[in-house]
PDB file of N, CA and C in Angstrom:
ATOM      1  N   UNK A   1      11.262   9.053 -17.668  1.00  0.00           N
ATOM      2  CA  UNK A   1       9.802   8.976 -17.515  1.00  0.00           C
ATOM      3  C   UNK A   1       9.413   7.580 -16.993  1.00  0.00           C
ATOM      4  N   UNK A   2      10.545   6.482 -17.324  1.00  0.00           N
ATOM      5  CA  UNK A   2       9.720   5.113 -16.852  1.00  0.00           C
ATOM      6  C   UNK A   2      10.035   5.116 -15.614  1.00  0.00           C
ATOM      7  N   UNK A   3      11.329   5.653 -15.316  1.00  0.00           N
ATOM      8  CA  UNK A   3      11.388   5.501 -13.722  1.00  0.00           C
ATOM      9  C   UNK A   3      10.371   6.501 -12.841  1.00  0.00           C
ATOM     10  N   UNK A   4      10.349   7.884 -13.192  1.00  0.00           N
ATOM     11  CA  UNK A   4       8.988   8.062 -12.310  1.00  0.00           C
ATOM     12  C   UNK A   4       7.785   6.937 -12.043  1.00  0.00           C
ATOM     13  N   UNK A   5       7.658   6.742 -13.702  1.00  0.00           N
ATOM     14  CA  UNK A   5       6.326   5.323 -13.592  1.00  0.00           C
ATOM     15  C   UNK A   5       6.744   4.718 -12.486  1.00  0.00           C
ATOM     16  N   UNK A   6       7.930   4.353 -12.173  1.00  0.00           N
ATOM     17  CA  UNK A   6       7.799   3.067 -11.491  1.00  0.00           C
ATOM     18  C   UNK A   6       8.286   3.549 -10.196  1.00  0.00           C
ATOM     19  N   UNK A   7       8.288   4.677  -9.589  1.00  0.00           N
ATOM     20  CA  UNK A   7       8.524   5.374  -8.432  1.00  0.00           C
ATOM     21  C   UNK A   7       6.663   5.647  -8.311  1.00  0.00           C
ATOM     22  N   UNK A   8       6.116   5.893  -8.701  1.00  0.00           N
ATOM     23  CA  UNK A   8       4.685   5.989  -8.536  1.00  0.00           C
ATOM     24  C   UNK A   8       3.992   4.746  -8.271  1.00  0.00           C
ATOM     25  N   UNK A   9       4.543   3.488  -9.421  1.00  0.00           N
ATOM     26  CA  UNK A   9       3.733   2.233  -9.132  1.00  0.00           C
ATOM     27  C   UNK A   9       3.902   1.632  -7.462  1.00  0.00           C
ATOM     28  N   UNK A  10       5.107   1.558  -7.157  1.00  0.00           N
ATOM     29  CA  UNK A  10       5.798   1.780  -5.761  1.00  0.00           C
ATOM     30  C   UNK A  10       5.218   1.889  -4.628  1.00  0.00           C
ATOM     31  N   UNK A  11       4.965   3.274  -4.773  1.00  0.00           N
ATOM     32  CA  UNK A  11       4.013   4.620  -3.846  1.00  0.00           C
ATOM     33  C   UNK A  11       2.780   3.183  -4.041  1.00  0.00           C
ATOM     34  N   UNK A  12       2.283   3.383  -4.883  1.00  0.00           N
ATOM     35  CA  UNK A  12       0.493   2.675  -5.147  1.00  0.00           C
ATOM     36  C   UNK A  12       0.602   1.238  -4.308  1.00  0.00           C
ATOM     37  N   UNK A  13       1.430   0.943  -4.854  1.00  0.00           N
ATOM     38  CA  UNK A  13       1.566  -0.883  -4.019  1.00  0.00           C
ATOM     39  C   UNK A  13       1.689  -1.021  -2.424  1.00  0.00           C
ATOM     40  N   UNK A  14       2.867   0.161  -2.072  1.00  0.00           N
ATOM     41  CA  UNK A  14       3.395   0.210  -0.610  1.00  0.00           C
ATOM     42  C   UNK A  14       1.271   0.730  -0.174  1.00  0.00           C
ATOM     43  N   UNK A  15       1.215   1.877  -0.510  1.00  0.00           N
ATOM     44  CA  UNK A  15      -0.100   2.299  -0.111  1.00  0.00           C
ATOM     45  C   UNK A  15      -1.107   1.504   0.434  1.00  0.00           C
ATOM     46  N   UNK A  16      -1.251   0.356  -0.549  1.00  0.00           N
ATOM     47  CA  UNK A  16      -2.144  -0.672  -0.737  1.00  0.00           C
ATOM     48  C   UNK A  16      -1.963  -1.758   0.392  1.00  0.00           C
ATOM     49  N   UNK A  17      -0.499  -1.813   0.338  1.00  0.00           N
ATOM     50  CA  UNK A  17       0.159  -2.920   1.542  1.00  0.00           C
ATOM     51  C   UNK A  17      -0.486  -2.651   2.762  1.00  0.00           C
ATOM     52  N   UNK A  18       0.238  -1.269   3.339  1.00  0.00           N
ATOM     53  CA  UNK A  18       0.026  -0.692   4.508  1.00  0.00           C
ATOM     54  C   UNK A  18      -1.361  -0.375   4.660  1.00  0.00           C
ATOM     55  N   UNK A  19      -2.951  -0.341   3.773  1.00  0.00           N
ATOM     56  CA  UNK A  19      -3.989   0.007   3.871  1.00  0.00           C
ATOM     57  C   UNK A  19      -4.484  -1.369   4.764  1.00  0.00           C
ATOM     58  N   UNK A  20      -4.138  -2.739   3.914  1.00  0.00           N
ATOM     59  CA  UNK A  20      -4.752  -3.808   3.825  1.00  0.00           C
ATOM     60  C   UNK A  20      -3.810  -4.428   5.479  1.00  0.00           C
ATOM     61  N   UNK A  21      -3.219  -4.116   5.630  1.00  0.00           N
ATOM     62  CA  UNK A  21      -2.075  -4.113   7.032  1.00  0.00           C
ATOM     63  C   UNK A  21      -2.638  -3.650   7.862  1.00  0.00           C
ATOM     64  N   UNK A  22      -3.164  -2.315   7.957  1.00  0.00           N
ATOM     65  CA  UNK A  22      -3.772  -1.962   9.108  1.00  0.00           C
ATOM     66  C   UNK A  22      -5.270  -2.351   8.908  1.00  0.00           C
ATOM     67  N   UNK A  23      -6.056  -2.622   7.696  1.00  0.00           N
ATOM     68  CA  UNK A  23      -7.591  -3.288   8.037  1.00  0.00           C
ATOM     69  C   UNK A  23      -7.631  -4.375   8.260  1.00  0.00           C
ATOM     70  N   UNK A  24      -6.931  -5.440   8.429  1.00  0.00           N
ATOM     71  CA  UNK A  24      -6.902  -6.693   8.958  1.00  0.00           C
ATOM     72  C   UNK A  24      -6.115  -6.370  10.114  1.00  0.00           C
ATOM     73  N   UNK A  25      -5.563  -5.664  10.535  1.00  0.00           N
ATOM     74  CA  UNK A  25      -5.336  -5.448  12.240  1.00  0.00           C
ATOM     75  C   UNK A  25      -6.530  -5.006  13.169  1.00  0.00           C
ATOM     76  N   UNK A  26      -7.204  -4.066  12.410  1.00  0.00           N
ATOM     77  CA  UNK A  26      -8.321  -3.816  12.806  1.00  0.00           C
ATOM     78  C   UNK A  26      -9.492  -4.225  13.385  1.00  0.00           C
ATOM     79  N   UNK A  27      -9.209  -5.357  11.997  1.00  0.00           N
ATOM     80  CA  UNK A  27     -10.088  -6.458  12.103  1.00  0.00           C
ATOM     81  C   UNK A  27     -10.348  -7.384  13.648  1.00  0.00           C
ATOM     82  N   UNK A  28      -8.843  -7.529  13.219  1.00  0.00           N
ATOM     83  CA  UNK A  28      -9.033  -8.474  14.254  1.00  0.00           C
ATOM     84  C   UNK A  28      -8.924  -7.928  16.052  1.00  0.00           C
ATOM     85  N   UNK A  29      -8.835  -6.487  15.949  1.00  0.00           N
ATOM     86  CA  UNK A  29      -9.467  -6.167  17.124  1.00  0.00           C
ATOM     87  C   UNK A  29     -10.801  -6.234  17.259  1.00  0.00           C
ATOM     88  N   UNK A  30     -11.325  -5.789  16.190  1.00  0.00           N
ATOM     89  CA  UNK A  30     -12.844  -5.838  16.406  1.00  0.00           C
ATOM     90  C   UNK A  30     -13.588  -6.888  16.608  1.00  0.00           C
TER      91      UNK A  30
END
């Protein structure tokens, strides 16, 4: 069970990375 936890926390962080990755690319096209 902790390793799912931490196969999920994972998922959430990478998510977060790649969100904030492409809105400051964005950004700075705009």
């Amino acid at each position: 069970m902790g390793i799912l936890l931490f196969v999920v926390f994972i998922a959430i962080f990478f998510g977060i990375a790649v969100g904030l990755l492409f809105g400051l690319r964005s950004a700075k096209i705009l």
